[in-house]
PDB file of N, CA and C in Angstrom:
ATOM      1  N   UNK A   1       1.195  19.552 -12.156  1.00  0.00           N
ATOM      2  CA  UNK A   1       0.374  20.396 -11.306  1.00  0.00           C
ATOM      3  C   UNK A   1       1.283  21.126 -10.330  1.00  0.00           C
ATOM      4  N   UNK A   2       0.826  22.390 -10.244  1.00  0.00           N
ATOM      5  CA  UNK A   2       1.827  23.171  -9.601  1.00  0.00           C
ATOM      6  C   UNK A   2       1.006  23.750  -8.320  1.00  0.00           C
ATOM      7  N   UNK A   3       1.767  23.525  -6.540  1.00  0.00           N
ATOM      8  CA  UNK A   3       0.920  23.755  -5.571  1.00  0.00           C
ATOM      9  C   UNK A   3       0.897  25.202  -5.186  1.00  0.00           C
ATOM     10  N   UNK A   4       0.444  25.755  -4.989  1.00  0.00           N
ATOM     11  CA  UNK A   4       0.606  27.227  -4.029  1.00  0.00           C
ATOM     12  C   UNK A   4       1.442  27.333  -3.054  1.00  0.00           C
ATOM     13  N   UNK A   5       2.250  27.865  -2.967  1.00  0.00           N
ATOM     14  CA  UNK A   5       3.843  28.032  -1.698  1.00  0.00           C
ATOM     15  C   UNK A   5       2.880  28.187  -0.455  1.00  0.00           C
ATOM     16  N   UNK A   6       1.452  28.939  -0.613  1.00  0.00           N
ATOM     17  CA  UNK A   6       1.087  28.653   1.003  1.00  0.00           C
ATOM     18  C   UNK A   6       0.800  27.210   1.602  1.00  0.00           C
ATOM     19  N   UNK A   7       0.479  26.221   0.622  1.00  0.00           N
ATOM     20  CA  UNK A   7      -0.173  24.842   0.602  1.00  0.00           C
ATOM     21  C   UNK A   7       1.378  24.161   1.177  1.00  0.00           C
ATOM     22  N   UNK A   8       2.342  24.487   0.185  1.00  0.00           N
ATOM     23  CA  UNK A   8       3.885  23.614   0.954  1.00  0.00           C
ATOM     24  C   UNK A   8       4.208  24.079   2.087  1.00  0.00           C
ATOM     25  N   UNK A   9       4.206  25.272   2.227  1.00  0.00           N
ATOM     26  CA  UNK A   9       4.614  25.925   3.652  1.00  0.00           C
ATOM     27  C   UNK A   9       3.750  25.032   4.677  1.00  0.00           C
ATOM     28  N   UNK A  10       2.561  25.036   4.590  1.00  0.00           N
ATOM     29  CA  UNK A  10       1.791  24.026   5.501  1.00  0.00           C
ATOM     30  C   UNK A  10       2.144  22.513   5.085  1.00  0.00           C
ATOM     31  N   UNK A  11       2.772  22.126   4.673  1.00  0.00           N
ATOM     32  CA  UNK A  11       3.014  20.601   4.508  1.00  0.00           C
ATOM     33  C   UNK A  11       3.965  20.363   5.206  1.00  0.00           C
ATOM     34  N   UNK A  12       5.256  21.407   5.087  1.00  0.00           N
ATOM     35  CA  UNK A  12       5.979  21.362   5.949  1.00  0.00           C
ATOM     36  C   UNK A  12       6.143  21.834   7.184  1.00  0.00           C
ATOM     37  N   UNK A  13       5.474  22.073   7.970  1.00  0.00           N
ATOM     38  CA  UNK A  13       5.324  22.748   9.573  1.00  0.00           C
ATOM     39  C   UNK A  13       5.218  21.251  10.501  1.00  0.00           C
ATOM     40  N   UNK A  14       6.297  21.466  10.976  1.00  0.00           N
ATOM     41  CA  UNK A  14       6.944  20.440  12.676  1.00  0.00           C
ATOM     42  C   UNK A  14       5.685  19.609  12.803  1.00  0.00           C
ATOM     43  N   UNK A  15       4.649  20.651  12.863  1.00  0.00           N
ATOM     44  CA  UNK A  15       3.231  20.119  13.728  1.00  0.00           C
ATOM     45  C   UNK A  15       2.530  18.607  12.489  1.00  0.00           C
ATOM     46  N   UNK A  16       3.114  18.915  11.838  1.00  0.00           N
ATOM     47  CA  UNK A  16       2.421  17.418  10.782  1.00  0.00           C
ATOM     48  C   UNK A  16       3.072  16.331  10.808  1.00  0.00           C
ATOM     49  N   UNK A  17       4.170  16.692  11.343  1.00  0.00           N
ATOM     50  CA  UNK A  17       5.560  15.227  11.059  1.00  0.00           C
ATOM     51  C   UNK A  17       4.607  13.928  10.946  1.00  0.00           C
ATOM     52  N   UNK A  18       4.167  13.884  12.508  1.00  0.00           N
ATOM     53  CA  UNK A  18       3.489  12.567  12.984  1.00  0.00           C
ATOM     54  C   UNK A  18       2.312  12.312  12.494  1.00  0.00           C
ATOM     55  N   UNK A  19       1.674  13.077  11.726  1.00  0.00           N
ATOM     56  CA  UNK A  19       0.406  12.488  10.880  1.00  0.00           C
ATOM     57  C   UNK A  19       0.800  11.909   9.552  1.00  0.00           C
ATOM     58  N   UNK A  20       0.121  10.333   9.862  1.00  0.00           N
ATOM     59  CA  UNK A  20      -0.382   9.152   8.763  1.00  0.00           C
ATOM     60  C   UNK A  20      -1.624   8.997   8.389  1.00  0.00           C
ATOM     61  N   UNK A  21      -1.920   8.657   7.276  1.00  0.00           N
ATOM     62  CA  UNK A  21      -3.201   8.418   6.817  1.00  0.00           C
ATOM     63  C   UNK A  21      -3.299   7.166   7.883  1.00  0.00           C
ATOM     64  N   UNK A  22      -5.163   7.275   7.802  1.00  0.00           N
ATOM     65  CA  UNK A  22      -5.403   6.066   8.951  1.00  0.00           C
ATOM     66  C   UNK A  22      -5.093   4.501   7.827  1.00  0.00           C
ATOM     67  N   UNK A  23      -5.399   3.693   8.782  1.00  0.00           N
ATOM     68  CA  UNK A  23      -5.153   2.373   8.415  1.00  0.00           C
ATOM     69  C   UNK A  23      -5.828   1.561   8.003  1.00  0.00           C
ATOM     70  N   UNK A  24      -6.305   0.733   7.010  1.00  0.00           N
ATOM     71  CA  UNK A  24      -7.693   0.704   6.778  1.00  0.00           C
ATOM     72  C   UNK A  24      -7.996  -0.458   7.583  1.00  0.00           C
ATOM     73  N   UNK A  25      -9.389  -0.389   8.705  1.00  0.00           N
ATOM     74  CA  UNK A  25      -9.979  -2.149   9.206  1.00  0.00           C
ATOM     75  C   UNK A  25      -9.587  -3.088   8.141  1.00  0.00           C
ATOM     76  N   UNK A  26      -9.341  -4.324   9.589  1.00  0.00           N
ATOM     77  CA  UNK A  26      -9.300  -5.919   9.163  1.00  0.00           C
ATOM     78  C   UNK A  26     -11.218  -6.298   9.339  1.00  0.00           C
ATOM     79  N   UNK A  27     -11.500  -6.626   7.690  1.00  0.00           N
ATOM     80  CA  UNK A  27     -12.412  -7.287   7.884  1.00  0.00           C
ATOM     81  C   UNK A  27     -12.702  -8.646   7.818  1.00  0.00           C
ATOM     82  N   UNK A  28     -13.526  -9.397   8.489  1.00  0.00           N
ATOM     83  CA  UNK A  28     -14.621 -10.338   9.186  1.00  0.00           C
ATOM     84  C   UNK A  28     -13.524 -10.934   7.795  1.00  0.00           C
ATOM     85  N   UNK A  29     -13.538 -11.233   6.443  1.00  0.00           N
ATOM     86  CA  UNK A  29     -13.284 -11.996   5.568  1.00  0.00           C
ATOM     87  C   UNK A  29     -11.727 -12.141   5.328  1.00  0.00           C
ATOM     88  N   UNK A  30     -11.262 -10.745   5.567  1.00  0.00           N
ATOM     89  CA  UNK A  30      -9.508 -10.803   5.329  1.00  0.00           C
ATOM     90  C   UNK A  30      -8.845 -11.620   6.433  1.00  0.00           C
ATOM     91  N   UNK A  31     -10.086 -12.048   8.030  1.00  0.00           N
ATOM     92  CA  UNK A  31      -9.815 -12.680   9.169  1.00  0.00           C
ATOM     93  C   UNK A  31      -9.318 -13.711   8.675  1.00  0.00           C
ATOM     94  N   UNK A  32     -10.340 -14.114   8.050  1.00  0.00           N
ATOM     95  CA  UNK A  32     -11.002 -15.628   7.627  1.00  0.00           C
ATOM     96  C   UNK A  32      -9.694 -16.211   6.584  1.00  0.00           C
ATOM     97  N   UNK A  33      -9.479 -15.855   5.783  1.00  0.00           N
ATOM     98  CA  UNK A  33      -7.910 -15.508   4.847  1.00  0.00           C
ATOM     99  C   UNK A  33      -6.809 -15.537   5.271  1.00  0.00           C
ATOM    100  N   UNK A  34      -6.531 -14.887   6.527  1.00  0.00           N
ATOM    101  CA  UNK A  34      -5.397 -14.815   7.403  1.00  0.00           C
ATOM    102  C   UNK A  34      -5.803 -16.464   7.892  1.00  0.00           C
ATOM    103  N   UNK A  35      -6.059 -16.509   8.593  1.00  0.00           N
ATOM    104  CA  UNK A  35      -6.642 -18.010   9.068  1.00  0.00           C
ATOM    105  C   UNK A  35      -6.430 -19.269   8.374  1.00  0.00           C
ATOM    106  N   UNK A  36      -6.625 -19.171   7.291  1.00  0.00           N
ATOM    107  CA  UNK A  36      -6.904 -20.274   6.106  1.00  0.00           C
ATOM    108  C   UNK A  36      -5.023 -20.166   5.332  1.00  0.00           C
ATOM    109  N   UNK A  37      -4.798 -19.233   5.725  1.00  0.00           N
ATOM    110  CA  UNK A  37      -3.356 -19.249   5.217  1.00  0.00           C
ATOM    111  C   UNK A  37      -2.118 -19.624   6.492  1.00  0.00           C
ATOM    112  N   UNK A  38      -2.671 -19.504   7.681  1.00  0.00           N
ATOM    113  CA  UNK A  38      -2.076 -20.116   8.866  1.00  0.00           C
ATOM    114  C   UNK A  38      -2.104 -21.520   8.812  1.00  0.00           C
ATOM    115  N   UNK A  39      -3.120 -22.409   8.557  1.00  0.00           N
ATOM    116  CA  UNK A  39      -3.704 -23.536   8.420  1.00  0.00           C
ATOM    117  C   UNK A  39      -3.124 -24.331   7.227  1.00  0.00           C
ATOM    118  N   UNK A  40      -3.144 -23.198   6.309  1.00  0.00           N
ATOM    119  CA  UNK A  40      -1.811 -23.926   4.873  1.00  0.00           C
ATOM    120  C   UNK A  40      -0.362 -23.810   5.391  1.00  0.00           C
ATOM    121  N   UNK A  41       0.188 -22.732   5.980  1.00  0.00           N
ATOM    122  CA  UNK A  41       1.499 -22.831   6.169  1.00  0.00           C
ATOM    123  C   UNK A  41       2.015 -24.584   7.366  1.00  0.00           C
ATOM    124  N   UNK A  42       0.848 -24.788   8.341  1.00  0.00           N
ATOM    125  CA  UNK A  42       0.873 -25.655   9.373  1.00  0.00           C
ATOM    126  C   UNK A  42       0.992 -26.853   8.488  1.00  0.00           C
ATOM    127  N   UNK A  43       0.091 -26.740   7.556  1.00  0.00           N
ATOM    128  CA  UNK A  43      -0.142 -28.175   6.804  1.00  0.00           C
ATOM    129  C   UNK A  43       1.129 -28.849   6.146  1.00  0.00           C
ATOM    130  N   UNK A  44       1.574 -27.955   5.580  1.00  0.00           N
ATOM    131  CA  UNK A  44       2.466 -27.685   4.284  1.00  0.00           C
ATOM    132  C   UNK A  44       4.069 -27.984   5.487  1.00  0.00           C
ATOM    133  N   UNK A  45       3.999 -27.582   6.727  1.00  0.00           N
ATOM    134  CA  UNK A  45       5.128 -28.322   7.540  1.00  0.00           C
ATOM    135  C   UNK A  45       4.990 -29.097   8.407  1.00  0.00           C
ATOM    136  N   UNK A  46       4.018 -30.087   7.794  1.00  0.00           N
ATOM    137  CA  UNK A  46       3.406 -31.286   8.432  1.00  0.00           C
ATOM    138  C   UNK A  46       3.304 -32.225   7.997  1.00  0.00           C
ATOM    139  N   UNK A  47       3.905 -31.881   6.656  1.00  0.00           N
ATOM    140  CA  UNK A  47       3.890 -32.999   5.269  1.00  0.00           C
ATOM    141  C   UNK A  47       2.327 -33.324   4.444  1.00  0.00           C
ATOM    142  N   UNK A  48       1.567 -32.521   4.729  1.00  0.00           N
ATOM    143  CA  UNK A  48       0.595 -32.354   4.743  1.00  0.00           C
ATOM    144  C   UNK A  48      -0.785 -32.989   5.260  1.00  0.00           C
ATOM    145  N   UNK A  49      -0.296 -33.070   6.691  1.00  0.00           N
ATOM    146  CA  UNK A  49      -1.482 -33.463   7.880  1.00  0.00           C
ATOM    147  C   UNK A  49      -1.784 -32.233   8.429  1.00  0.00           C
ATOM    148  N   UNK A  50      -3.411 -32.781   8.201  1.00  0.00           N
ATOM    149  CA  UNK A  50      -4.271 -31.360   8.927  1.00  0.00           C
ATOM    150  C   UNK A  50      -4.211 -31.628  10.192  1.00  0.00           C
ATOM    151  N   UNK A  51      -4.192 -30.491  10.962  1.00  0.00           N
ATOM    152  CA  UNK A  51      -4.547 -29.940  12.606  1.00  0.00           C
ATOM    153  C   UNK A  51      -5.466 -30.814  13.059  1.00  0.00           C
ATOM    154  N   UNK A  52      -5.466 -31.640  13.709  1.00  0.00           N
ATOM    155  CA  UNK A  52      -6.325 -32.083  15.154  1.00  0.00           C
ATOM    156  C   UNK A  52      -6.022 -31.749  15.801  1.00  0.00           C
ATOM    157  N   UNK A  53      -7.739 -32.296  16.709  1.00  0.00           N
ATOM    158  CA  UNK A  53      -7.564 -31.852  18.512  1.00  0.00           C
ATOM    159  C   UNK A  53      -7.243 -32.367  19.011  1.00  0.00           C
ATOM    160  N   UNK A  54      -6.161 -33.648  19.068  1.00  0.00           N
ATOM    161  CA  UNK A  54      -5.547 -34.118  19.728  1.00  0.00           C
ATOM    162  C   UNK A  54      -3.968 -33.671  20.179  1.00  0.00           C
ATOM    163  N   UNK A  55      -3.772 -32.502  19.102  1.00  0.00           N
ATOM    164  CA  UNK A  55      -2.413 -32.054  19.300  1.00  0.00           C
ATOM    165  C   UNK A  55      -2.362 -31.358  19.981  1.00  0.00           C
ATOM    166  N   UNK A  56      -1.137 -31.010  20.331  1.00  0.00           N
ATOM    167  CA  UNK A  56      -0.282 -29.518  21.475  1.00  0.00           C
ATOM    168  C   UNK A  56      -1.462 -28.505  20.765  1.00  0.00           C
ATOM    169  N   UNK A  57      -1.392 -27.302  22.035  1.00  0.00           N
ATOM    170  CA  UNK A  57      -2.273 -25.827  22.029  1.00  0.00           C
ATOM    171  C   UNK A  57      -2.614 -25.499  20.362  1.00  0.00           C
ATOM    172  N   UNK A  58      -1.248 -25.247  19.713  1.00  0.00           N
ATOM    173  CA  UNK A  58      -1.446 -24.679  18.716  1.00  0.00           C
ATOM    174  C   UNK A  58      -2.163 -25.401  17.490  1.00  0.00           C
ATOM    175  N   UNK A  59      -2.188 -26.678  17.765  1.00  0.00           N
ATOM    176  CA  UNK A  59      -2.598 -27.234  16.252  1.00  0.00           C
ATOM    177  C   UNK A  59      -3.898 -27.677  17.203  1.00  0.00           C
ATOM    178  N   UNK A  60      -4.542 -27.743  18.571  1.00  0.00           N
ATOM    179  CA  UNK A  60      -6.278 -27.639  18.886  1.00  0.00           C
ATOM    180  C   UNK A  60      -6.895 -26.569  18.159  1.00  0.00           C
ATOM    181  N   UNK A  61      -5.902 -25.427  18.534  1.00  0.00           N
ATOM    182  CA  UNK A  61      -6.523 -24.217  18.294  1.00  0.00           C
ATOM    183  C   UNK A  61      -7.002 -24.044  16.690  1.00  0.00           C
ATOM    184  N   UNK A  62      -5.597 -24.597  15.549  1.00  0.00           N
ATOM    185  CA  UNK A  62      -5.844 -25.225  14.425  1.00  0.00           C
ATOM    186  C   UNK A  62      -6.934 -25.620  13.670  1.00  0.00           C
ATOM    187  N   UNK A  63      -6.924 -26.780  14.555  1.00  0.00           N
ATOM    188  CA  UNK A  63      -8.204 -27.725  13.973  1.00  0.00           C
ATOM    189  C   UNK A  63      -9.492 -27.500  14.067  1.00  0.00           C
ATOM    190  N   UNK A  64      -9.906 -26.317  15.029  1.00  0.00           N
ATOM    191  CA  UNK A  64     -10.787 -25.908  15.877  1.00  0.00           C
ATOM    192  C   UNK A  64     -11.415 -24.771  14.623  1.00  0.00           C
ATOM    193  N   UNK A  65      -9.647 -23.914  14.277  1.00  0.00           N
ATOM    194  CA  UNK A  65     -10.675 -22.596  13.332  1.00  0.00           C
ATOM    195  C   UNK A  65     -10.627 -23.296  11.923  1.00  0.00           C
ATOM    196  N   UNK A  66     -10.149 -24.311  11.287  1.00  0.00           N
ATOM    197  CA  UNK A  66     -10.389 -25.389  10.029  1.00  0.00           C
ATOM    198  C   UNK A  66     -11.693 -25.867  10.264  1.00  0.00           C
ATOM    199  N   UNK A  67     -12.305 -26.160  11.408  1.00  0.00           N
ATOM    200  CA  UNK A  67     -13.575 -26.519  11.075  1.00  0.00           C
ATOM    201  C   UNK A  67     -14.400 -25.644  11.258  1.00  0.00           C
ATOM    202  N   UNK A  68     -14.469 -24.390  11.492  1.00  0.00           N
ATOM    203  CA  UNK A  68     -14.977 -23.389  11.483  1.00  0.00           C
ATOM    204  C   UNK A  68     -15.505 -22.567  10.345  1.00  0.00           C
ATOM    205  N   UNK A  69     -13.559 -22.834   9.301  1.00  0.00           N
ATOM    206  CA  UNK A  69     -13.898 -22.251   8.026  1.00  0.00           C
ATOM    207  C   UNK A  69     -14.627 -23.354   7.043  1.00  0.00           C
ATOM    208  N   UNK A  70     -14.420 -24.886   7.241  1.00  0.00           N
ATOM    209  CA  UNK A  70     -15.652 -25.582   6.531  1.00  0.00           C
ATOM    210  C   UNK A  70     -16.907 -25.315   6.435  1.00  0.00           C
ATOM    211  N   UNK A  71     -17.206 -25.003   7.630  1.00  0.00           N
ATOM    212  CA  UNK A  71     -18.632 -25.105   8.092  1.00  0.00           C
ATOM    213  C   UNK A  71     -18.936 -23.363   7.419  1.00  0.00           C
ATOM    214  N   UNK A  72     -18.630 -22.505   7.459  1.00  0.00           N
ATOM    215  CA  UNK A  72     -18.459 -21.109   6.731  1.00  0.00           C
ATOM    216  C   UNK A  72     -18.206 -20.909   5.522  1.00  0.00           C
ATOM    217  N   UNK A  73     -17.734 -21.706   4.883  1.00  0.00           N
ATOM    218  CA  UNK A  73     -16.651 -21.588   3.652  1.00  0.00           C
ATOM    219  C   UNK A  73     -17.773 -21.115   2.920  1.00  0.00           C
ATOM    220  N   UNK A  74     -17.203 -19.559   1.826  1.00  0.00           N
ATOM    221  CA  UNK A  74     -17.706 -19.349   0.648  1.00  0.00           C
ATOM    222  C   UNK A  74     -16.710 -19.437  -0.864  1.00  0.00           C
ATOM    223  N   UNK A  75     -17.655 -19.082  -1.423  1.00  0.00           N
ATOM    224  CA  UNK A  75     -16.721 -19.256  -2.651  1.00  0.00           C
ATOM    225  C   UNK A  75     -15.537 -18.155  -2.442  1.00  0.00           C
ATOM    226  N   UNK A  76     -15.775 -17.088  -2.486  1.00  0.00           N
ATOM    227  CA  UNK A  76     -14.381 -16.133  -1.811  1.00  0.00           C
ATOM    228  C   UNK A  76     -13.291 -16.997  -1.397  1.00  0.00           C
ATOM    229  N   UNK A  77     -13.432 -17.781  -0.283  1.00  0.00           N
ATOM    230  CA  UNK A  77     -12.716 -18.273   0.645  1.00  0.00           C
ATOM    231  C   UNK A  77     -12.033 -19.745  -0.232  1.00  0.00           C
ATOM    232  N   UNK A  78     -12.743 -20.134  -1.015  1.00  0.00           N
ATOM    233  CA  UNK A  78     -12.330 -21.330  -1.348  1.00  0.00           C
ATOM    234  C   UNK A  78     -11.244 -20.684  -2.438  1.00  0.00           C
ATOM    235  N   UNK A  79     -11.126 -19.600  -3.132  1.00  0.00           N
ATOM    236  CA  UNK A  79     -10.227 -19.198  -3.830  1.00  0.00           C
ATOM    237  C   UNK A  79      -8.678 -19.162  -3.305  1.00  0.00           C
ATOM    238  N   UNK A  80      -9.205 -19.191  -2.211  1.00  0.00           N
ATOM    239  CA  UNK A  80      -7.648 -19.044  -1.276  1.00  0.00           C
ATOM    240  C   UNK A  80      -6.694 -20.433  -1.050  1.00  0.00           C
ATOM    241  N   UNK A  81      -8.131 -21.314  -1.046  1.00  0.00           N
ATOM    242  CA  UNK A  81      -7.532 -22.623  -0.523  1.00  0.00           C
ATOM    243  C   UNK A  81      -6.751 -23.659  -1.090  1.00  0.00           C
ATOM    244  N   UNK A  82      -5.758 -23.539  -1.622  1.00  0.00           N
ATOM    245  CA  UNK A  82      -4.775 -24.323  -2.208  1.00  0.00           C
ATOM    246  C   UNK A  82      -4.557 -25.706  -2.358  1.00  0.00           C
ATOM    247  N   UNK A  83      -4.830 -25.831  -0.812  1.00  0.00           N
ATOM    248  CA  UNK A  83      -4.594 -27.275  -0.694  1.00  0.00           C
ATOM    249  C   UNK A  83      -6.109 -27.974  -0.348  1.00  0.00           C
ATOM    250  N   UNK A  84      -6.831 -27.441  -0.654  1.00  0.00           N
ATOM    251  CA  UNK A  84      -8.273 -28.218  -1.063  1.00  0.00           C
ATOM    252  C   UNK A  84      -8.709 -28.090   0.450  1.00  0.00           C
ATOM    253  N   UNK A  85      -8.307 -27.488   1.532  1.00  0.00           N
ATOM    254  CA  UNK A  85      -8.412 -28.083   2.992  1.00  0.00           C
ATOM    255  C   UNK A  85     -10.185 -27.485   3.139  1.00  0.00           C
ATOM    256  N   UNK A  86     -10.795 -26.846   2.403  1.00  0.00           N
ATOM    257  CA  UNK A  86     -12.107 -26.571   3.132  1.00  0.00           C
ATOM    258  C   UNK A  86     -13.068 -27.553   2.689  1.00  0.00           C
ATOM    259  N   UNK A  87     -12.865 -28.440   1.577  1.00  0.00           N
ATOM    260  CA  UNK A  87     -13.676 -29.509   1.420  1.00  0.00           C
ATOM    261  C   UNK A  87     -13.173 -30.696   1.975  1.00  0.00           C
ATOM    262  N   UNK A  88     -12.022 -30.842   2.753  1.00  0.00           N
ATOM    263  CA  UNK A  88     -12.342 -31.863   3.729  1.00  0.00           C
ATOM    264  C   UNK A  88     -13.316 -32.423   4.251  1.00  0.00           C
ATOM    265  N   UNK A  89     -13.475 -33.309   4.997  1.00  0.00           N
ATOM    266  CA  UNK A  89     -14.576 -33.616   6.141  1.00  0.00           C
ATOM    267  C   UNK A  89     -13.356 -33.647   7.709  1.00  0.00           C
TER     268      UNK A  89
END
């Protein structure tokens, strides 16, 4: 496909440098994913002990969104879960 020299001439003008296509939203589920893969990486250098609330900030905070995604969990989500962590109790 061949463009029209007026179409490149405008592709290249100073004034476009800084335009990117936008970015596409984080949705509600890719959250949930990000999350569930934080929760595997924690596990997985823990020898594989899940997050309680008895630990330092980061593994309350942990244990806190693990039972969050139990109590939520869909099949989507369970595809992710590797280490079986949403059918815990």
């Amino acid at each position: 496909m061949e463009w029209p020299q007026e179409l490149l001439d405008l592709f290249d003008d100073p004034l476009l440098d800084d335009v990117r296509p936008k970015t596409a939203s984080i949705t509600p589920d890719d959250r949930r994913i990000k999350t569930l893969f934080e929760i595997t990486e924690w596990v997985e250098a823990h020898e594989g002990r899940t997050p309680q609330s008895t630990g330092d900030l980061k593994e309350k905070m942990l244990a806190r969104s693990l039972a969050a995604l139990q109590r939520d969990a869909n099949e989507g989500l369970k595809t992710y879960d590797s280490l079986h962590l949403l059918t815990e109790e």
